[in-house]
Protein backbone atom coordinates (compact mmCIF):
# COMPACT_ATOMS: atom_id res chain seq x y z
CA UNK A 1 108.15 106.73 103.48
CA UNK A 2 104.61 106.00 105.19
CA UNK A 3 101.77 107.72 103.89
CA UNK A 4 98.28 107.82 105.81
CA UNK A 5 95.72 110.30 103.58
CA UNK A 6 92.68 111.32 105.20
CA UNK A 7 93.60 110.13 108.62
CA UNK A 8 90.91 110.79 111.68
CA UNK A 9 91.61 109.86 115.12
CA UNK A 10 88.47 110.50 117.31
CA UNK A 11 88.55 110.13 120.95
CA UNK A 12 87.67 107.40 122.38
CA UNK A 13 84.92 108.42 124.47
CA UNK A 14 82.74 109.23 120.52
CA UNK A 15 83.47 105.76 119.88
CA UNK A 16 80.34 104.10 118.56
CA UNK A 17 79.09 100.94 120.27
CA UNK A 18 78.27 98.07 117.52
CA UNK A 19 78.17 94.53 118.22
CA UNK A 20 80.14 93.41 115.31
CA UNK A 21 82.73 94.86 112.43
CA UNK A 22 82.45 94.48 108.79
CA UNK A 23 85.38 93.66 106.98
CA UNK A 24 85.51 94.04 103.20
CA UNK A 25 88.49 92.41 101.09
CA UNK A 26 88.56 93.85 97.54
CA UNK A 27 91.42 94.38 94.61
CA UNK A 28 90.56 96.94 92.78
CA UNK A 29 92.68 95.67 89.64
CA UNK A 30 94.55 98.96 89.65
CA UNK A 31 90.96 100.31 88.50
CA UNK A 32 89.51 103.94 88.96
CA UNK A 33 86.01 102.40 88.44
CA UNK A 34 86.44 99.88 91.03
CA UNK A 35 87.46 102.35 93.06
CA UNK A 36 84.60 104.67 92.72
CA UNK A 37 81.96 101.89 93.50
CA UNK A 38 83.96 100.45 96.58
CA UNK A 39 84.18 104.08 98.02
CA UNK A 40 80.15 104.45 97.03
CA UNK A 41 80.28 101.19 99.25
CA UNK A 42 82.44 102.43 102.02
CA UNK A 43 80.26 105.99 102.27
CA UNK A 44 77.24 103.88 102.94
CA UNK A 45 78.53 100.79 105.29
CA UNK A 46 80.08 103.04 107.81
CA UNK A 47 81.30 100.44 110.18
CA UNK A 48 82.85 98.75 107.23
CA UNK A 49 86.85 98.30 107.08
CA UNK A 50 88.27 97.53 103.79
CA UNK A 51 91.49 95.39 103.34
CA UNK A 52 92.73 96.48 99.96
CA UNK A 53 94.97 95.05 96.79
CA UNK A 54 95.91 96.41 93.50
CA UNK A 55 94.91 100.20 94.37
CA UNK A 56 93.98 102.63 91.61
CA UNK A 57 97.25 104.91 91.58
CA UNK A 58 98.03 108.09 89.55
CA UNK A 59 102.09 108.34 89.31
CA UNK A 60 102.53 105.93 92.33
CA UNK A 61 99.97 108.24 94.46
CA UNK A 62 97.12 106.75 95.88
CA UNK A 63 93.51 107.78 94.21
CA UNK A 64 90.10 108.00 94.85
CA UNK A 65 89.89 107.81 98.47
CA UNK A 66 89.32 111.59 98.96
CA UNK A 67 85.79 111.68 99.81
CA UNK A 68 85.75 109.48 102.15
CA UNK A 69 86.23 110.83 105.93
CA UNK A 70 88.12 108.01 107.31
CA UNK A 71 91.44 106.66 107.36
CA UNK A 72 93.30 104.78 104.23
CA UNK A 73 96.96 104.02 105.42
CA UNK A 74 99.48 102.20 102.98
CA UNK A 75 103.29 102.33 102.25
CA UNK A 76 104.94 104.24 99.79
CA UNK A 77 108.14 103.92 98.02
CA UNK A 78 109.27 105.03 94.79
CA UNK A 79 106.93 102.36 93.58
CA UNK A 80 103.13 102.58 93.74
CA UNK A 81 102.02 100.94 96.69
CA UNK A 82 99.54 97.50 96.37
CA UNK A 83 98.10 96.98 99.48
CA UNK A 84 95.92 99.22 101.70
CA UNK A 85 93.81 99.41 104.58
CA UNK A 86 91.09 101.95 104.53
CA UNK A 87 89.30 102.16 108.57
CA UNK A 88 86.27 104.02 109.29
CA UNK A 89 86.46 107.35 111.17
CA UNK A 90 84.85 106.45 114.50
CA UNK A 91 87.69 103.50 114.83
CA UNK A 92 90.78 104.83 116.13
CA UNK A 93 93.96 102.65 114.38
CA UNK A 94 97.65 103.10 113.72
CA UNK A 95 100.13 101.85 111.44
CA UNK A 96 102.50 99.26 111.91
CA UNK A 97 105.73 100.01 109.98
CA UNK A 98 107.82 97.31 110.69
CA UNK A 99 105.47 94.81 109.38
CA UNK A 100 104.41 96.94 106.57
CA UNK A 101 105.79 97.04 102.87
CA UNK A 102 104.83 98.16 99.53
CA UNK A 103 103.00 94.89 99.15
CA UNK A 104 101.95 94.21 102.68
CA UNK A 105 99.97 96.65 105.04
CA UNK A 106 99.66 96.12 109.04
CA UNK A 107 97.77 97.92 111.50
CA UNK A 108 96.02 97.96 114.93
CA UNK A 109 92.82 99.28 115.61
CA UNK A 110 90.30 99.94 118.76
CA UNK A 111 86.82 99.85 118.23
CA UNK A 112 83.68 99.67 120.79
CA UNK A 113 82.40 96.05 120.31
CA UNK A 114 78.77 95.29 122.41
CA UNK A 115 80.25 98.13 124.92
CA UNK A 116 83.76 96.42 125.00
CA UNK A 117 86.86 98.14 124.07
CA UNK A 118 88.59 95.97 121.79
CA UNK A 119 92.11 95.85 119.88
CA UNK A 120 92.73 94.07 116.89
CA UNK A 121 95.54 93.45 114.01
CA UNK A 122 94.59 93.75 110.71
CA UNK A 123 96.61 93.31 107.90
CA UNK A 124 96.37 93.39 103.87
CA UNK A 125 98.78 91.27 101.85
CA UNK A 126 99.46 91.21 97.96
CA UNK A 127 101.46 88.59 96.60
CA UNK A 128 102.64 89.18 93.48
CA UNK A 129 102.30 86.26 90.72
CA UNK A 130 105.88 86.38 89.66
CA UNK A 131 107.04 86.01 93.42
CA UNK A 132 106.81 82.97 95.80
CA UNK A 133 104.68 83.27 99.30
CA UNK A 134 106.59 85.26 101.48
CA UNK A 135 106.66 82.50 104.25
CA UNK A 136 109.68 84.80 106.02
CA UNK A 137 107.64 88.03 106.42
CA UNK A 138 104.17 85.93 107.34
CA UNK A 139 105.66 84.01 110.15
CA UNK A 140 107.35 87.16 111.28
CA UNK A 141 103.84 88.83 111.77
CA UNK A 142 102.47 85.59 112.94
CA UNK A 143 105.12 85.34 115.81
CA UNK A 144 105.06 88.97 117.11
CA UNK A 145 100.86 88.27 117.19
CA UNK A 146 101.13 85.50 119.16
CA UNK A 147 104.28 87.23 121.73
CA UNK A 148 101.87 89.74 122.18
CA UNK A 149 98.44 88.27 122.32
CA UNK A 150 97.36 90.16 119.44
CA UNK A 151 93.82 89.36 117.56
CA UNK A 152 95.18 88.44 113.81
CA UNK A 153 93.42 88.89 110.71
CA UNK A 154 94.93 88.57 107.45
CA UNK A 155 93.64 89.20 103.68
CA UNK A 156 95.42 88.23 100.63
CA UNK A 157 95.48 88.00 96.87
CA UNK A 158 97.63 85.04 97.13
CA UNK A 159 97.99 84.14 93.51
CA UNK A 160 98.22 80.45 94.31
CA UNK A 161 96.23 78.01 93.46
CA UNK A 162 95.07 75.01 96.21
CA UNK A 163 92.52 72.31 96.42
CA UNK A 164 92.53 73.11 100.57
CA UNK A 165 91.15 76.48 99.54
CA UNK A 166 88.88 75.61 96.80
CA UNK A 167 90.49 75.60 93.58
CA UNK A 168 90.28 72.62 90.69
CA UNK A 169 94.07 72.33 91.03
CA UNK A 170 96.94 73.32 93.05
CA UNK A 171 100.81 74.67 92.15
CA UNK A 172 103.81 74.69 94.22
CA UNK A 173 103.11 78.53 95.00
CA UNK A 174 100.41 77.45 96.74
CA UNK A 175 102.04 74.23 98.29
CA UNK A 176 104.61 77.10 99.89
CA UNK A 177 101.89 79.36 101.03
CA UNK A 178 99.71 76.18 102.68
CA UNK A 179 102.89 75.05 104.26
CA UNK A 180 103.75 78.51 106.03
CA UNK A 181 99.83 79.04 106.41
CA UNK A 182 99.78 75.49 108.21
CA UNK A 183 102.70 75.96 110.16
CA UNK A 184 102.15 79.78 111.61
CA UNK A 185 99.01 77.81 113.11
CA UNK A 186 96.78 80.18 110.89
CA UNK A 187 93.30 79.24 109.98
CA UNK A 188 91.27 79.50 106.26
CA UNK A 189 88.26 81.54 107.29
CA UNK A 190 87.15 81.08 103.25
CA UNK A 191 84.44 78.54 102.89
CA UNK A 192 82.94 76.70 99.82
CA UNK A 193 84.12 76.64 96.49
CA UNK A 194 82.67 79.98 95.03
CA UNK A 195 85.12 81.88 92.51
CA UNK A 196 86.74 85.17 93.81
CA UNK A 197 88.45 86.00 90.81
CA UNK A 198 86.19 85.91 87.37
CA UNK A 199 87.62 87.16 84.20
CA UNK A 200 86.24 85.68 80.41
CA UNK A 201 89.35 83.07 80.65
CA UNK A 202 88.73 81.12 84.00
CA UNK A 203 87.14 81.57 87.19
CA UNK A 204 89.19 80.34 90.31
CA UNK A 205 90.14 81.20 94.31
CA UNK A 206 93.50 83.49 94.77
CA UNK A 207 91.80 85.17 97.77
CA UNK A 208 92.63 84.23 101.16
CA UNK A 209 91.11 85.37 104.69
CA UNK A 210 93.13 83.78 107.39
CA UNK A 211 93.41 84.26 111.25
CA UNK A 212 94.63 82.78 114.12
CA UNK A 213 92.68 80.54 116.36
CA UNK A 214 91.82 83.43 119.30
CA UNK A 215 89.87 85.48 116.49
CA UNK A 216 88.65 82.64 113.49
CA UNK A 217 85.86 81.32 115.94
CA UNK A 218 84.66 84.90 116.57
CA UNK A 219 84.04 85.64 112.26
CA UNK A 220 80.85 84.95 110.93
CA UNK A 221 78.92 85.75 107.88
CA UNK A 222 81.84 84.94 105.37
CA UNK A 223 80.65 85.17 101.84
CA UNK A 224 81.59 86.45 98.05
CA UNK A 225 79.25 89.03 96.93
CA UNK A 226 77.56 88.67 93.86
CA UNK A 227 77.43 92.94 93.76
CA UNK A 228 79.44 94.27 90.55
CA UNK A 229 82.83 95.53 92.10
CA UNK A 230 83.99 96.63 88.56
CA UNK A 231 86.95 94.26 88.92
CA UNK A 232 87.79 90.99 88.16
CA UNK A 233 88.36 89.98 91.50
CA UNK A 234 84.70 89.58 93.22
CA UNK A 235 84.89 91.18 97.19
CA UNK A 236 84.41 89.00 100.01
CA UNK A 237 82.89 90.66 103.09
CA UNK A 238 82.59 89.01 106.89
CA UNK A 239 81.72 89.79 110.31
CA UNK A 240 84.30 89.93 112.70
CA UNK A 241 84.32 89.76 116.41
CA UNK A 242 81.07 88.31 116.81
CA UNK A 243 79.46 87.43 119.83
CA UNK A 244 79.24 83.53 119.73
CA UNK A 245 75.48 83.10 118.85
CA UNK A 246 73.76 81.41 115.98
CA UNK A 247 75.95 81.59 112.79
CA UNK A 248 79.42 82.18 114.45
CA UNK A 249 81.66 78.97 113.81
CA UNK A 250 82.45 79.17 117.81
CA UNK A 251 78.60 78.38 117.93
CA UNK A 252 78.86 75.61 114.83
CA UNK A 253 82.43 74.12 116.62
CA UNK A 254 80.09 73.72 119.78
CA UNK A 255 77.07 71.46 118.08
């Protein structure tokens, strides 16, 4: 069964012009509080989307997304759903159910970039810590993106551990996941070394941004935010899309 609550498809000719998109990667920890302050977030950053993990649920139902006016689509089984996407109502987007799952969330949007119509595949991935990378259901995103041209984003609480993404030390979980990341020619759009997950017994990087080569050079502005998300997972918030002027990496690859 696929759920979308609160869904708003506006026309396209009340589409808003903007010259970039926010995205927003959060897990909420299963939290209501989270919840409430991402949503606080979301009210204010209109042209913010939010790929989601770990949703606050009530009896496997989705919470706390009810005063918002855009769209949150996820996947629902008999088990509470862990990934999300939750798209602004001036962007018109659609699910994709045979790439979505409990755990994994796909969909295309349209949005007005600089007075450009553009299409784009966003998807939110949780990958649970008992489980190994799901390398099959990756590649089979990765391959229908590239078949059909498609812009790629992806956001995930990986639960592996790499020194290629930041962390002290790696484990074969994320050995797997850097192999199928490496070899679905997807790029690591995190930079540095900052923490995205913080809790009183370690700090460390679980949270991955990755896209293929035809959108990474268009994101700029990656960063963790040092804003309380009432989780132990910090959010990490980018621009996407981005003309290629001072900041973008296509500007940086070009020095």
């Amino acid at each position: 069964m696929i759920l979308v609550i609160n869904h708003v498809m506006l026309r396209e000719e009340f589409g808003e012009e903007r010259a970039t998109l926010r995205v927003i990667q959060c897990n909420l920890h299963r939290g209501r509080a989270a919840t409430a302050v991402l949503c606080r977030h979301l009210d204010m950053m209109q042209n913010t989307i939010a790929l989601i993990q770990e949703l606050w649920t009530i009896n496997s139902n989705v919470s706390g997304f009810g005063s918002l006016s855009g769209s949150a689509f996820f996947f629902s089984t008999q088990d509470r759903p862990r990934a999300a996407i939750y798209v602004p109502r001036h962007i018109s987007a659609y699910l994709l159910p045979e790439e979505s799952s409990r755990d994994s969330v796909v969909i295309r949007i349209q949005c007005f970039l600089a007075k450009k119509k553009t299409t784009m595949t966003l998807a939110s991935v949780y990958l649970p810590i008992e489980e190994m990378a799901p390398t099959a259901t990756l590649t089979t995103l990765v391959n229908a993106s590239k078949v059909n041209k498609w812009l790629l984003i992806v956001s995930c609480d990986s639960n592996a551990y790499s020194v290629t993404w930041g962390c002290d030390k790696g484990n074969f979980k994320g050995k797997i996941l850097l192999e199928s990341i490496t070899s679905n020619d997807l790029e690591i759009i995190d930079e540095g070394c900052e923490p995205t997950f913080v809790n009183a017994r370690c700090q460390t990087i679980i949270d991955l941004n990755l896209a293929l080569a035809n959108v990474s050079q268009k994101i700029s502005n990656w960063c963790v935010c040092q804003e309380a998300s009432m989780s132990d997972h910090r959010w990490i918030t980018f621009d996407a899309l981005e003309k290629e002027g001072p900041g973008s990496k296509a500007a940086e690859a070009s020095k």
